[in-house]
C-alpha atoms as a PDB file:
ATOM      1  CA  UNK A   1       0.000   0.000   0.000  1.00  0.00           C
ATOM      2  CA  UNK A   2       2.842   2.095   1.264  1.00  0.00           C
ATOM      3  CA  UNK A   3       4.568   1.771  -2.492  1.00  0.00           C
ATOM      4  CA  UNK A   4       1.037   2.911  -3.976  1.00  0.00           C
ATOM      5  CA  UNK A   5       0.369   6.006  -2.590  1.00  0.00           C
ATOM      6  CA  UNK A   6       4.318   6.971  -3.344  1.00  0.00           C
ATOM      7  CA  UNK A   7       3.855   6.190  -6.988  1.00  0.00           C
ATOM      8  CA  UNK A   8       0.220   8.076  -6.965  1.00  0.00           C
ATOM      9  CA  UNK A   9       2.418  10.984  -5.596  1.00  0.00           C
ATOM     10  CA  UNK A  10       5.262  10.186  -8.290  1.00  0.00           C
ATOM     11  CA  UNK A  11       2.343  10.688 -10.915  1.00  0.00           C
ATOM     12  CA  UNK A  12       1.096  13.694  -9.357  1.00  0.00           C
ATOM     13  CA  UNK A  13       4.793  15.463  -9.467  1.00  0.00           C
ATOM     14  CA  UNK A  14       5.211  13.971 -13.241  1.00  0.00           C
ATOM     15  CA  UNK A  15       2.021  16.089 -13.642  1.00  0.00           C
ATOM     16  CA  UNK A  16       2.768  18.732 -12.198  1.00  0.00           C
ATOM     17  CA  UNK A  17       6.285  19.270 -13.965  1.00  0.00           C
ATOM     18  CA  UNK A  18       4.927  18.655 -17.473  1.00  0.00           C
ATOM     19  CA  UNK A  19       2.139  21.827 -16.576  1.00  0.00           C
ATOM     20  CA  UNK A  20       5.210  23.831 -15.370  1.00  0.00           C
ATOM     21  CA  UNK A  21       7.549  22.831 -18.512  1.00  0.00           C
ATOM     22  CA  UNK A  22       4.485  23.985 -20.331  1.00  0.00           C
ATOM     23  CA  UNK A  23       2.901  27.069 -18.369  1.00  0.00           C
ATOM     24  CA  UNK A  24       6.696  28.536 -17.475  1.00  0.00           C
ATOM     25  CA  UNK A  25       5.316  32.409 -18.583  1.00  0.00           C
ATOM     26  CA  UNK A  26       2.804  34.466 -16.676  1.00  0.00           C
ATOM     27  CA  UNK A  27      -0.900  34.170 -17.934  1.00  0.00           C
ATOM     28  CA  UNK A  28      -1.871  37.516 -19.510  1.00  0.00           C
ATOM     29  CA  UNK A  29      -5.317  38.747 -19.303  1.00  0.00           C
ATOM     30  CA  UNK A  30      -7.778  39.330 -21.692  1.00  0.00           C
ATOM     31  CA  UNK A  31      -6.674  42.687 -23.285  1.00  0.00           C
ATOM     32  CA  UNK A  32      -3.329  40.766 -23.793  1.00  0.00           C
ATOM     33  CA  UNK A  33      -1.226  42.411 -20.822  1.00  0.00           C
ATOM     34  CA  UNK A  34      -1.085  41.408 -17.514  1.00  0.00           C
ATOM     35  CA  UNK A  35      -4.199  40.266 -14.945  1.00  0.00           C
ATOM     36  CA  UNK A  36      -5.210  43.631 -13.754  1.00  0.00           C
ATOM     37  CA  UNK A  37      -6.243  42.069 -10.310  1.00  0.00           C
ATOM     38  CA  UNK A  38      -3.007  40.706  -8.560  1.00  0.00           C
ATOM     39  CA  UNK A  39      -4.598  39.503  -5.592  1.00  0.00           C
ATOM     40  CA  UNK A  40      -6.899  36.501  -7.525  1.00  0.00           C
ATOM     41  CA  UNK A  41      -5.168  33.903  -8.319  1.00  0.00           C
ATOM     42  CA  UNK A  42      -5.160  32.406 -11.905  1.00  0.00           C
ATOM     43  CA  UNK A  43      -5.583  29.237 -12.756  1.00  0.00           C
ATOM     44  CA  UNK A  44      -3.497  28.077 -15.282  1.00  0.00           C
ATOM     45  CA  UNK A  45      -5.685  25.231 -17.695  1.00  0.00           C
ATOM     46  CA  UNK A  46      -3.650  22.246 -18.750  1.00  0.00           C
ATOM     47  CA  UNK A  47      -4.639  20.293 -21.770  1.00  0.00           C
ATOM     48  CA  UNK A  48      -4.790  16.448 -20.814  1.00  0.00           C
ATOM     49  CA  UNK A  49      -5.309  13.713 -23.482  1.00  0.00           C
ATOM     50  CA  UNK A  50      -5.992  10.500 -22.356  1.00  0.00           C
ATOM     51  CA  UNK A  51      -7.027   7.013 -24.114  1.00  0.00           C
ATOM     52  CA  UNK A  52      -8.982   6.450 -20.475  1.00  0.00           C
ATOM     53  CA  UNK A  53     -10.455   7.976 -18.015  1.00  0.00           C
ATOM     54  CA  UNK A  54      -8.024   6.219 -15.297  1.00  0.00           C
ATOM     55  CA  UNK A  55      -6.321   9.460 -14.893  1.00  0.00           C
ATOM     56  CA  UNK A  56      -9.649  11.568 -14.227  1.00  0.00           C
ATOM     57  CA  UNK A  57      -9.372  10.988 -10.295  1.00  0.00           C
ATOM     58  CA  UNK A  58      -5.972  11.337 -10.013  1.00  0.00           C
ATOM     59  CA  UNK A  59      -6.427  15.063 -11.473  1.00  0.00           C
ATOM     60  CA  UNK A  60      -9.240  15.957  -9.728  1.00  0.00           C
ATOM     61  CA  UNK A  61      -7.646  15.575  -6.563  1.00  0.00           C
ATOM     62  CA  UNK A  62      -4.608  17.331  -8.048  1.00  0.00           C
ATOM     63  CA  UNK A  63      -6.681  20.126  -8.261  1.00  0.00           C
ATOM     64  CA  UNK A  64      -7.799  19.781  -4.696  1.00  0.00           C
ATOM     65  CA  UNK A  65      -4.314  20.414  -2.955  1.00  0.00           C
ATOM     66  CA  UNK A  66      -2.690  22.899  -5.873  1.00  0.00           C
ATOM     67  CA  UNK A  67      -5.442  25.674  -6.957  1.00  0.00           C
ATOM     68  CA  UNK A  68      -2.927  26.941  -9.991  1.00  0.00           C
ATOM     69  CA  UNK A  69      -4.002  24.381 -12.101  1.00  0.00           C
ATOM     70  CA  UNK A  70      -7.094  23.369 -13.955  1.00  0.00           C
ATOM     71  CA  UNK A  71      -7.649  20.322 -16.600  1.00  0.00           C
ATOM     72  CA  UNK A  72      -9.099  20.307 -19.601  1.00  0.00           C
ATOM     73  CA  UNK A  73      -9.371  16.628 -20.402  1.00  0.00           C
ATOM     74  CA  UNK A  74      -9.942  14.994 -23.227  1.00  0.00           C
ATOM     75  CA  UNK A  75     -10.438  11.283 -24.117  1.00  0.00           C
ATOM     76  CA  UNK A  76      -9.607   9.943 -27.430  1.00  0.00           C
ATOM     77  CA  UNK A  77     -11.165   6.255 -27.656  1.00  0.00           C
ATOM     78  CA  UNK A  78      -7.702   4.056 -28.721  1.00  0.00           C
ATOM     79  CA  UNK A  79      -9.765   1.544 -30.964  1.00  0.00           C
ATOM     80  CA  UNK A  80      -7.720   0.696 -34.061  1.00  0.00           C
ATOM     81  CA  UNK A  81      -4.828   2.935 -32.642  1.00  0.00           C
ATOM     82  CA  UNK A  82      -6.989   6.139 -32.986  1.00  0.00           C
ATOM     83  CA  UNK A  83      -5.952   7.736 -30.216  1.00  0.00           C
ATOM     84  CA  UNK A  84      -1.792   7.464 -31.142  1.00  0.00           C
ATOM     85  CA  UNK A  85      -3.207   8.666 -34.732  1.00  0.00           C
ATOM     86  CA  UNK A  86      -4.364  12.074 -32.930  1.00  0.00           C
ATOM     87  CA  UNK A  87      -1.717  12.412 -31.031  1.00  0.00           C
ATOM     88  CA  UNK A  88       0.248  12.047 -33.732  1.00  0.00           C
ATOM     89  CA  UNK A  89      -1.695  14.637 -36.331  1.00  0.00           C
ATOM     90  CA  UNK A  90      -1.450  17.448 -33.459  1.00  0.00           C
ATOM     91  CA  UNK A  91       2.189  17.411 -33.195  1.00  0.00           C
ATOM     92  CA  UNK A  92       2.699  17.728 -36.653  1.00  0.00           C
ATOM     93  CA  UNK A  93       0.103  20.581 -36.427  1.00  0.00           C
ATOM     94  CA  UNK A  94       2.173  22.056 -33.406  1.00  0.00           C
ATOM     95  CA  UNK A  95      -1.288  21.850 -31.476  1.00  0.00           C
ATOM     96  CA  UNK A  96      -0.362  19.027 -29.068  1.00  0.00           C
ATOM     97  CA  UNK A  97      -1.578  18.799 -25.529  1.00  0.00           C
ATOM     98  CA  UNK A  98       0.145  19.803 -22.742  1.00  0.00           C
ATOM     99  CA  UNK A  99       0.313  16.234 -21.189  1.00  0.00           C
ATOM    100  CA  UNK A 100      -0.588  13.189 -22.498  1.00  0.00           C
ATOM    101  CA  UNK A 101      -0.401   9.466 -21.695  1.00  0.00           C
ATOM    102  CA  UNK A 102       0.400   6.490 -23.561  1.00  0.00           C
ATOM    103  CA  UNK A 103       0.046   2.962 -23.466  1.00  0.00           C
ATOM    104  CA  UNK A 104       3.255   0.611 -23.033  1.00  0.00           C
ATOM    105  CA  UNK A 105       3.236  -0.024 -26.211  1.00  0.00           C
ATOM    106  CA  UNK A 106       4.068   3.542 -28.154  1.00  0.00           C
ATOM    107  CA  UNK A 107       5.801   5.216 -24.762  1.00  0.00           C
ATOM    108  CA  UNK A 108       9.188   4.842 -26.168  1.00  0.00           C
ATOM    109  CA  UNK A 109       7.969   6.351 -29.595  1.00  0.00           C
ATOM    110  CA  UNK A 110       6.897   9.861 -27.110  1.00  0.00           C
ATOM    111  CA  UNK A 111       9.549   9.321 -25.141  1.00  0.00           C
ATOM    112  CA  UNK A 112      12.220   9.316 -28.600  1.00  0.00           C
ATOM    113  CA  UNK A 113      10.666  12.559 -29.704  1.00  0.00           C
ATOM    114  CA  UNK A 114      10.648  16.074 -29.541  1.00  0.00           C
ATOM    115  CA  UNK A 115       6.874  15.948 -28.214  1.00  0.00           C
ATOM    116  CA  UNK A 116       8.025  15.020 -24.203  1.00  0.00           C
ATOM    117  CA  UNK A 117       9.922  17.401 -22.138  1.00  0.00           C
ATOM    118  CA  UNK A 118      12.880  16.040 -19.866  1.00  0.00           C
ATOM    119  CA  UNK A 119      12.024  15.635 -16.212  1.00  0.00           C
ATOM    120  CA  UNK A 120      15.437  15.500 -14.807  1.00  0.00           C
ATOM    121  CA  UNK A 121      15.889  19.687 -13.936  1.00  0.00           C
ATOM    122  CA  UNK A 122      12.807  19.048 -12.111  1.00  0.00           C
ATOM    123  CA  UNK A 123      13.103  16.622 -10.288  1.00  0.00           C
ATOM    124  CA  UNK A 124      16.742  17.669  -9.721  1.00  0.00           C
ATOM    125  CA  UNK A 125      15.185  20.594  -8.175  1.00  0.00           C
ATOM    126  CA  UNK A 126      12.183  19.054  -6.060  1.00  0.00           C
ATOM    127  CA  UNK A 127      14.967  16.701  -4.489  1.00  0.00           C
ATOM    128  CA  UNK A 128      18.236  19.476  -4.532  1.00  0.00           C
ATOM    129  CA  UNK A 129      20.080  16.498  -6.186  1.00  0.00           C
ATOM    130  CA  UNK A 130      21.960  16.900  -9.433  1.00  0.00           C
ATOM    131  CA  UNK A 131      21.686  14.956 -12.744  1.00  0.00           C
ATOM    132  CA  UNK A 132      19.817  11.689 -14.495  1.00  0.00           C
ATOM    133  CA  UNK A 133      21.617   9.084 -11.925  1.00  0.00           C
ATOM    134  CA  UNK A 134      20.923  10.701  -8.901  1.00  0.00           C
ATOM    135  CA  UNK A 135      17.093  11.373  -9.890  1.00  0.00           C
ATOM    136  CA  UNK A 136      17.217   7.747 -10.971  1.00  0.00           C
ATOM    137  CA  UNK A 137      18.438   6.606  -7.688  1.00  0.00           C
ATOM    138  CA  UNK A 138      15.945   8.844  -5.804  1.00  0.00           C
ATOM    139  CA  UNK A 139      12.831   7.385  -7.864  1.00  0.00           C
ATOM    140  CA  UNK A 140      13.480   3.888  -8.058  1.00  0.00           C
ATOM    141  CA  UNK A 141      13.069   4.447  -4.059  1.00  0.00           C
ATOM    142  CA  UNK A 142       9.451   4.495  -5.154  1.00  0.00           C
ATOM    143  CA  UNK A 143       8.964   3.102  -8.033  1.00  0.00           C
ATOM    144  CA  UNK A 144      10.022  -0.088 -10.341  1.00  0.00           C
ATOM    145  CA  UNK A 145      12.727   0.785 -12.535  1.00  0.00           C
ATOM    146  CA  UNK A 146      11.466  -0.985 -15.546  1.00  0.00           C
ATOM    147  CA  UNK A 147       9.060   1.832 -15.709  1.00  0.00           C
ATOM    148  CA  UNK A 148      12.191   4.344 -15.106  1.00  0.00           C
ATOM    149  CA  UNK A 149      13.632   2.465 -18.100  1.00  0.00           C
ATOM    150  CA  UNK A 150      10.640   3.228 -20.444  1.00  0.00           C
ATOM    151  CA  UNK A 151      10.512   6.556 -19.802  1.00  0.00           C
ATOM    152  CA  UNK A 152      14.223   7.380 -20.106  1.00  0.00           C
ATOM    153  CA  UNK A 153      15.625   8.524 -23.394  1.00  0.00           C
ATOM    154  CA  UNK A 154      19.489   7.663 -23.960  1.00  0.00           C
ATOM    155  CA  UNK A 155      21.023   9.783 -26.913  1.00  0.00           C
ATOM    156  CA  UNK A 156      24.717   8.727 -26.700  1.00  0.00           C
ATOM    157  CA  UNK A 157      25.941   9.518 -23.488  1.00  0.00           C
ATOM    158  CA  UNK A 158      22.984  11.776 -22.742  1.00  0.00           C
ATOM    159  CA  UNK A 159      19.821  10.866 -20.409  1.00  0.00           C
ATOM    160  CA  UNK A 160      16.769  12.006 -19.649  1.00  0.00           C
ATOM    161  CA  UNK A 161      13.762  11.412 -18.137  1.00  0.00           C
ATOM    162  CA  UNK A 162      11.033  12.107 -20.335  1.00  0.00           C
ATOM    163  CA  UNK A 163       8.131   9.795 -18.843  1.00  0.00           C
ATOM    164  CA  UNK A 164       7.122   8.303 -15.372  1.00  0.00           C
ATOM    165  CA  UNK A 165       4.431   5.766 -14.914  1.00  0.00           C
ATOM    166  CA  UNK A 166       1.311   6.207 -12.158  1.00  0.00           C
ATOM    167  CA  UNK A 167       0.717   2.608 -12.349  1.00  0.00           C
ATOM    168  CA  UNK A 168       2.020  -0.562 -12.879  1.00  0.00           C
ATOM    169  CA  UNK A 169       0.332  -3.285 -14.282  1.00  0.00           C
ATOM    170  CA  UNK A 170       1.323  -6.540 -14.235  1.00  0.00           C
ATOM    171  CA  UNK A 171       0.208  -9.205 -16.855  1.00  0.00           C
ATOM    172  CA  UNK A 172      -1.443 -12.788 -16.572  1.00  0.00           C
ATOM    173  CA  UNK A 173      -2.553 -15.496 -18.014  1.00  0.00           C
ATOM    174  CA  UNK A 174      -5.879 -17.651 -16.893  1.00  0.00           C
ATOM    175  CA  UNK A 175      -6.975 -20.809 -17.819  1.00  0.00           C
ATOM    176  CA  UNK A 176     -10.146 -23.076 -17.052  1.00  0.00           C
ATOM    177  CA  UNK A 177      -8.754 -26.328 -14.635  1.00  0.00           C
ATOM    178  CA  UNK A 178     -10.309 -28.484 -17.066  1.00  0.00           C
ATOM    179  CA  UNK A 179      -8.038 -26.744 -20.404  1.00  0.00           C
ATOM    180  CA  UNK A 180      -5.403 -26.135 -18.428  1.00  0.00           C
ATOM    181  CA  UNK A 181      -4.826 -29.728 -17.140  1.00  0.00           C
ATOM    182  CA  UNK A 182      -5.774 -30.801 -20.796  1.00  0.00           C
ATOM    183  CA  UNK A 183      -3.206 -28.316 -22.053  1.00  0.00           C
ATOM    184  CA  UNK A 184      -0.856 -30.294 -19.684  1.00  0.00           C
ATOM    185  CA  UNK A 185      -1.563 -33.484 -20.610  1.00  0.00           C
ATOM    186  CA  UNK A 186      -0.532 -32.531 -24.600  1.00  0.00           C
ATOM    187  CA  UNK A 187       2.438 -31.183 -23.652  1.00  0.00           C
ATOM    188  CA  UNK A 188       1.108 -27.723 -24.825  1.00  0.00           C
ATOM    189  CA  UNK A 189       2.359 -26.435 -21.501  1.00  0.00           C
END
């Protein structure tokens, strides 16, 4: 349990950076300079794609305990890899979202591009550690490292962190006794 709430916090961090990678400037107001009232706080919207709604509590409670933020989530159904297709056609466009989440199986294809944004500086300063190995070592405190693996780019010499998971999901194979024991008996397993 202890290892699940540490990776729900992981997520919640990997969340937070990629809205402050992509929200670094002020907001302006709507005349195009800056909010005329200083005192109310503006919430900053963050543009979420998702191929589920898995992610929808974990944000909402985001929003709970950090009032910059706001999400504007939208879910792309991933049925005849639709959802990697949009993804896709907005980069090229240059209209991506500001975070988005993948499936195991195209991670490394986000994590290899231009598209994700390098977690190491922030995580280097939430932790007052410096560079990839030492951010490594902190997270795999929490976290599997096969999921550190994933999200880690290596370009020559160079790492980066440029994906963390909020879940790990293991996978499994059932059988019926009776086809299993059948299955056995052919020397199929």
């Amino acid at each position: 349990m202890k290892k699940r709430l540490l990776v729900l916090l992981l997520a919640l961090l990997m969340v937070f950076s990629f809205a402050f990678v992509a929200y670094g400037c002020p907001k302006k107001g709507p005349e195009g300079g800056d909010d005329d009232n200083k005192d109310t706080p503006t919430k900053q919207t963050v543009v979420v794609w998702s191929m589920s709604n898995e992610v929808v509590d974990l944000l909402k409670y985001f929003e709970l305990v950090n009032d910059k933020y706001e999400f504007d989530i939208t879910f792309i159904n991933n049925d005849d890899g639709s959802y990697e297709t949009a993804l896709d056609s907005a980069f090229r466009s240059k209209e991506g979202p500001d975070l988005f989440l993948t499936d195991v199986d195209y991670t490394k294809k986000y994590v290899n591009s231009p598209h994700s944004a390098d977690l190491v500086s922030f995580y280097e300063k939430l932790y007052n550690i410096k560079g990839y190995e030492k951010v490594r070592e902190k997270l795999e405190k929490d976290m599997y490292s096969y999921t550190l693996d994933i999200g880690t780019r290596i370009d020559n010499d160079k790492k980066e962190l440029k994906a963390v998971s909020f879940q790990v999901t293991p996978g499994a194979m059932f059988y019926r006794a009776d086809m299993f024991l059948t299955l056995i008996d052919n020397g199929l397993l």
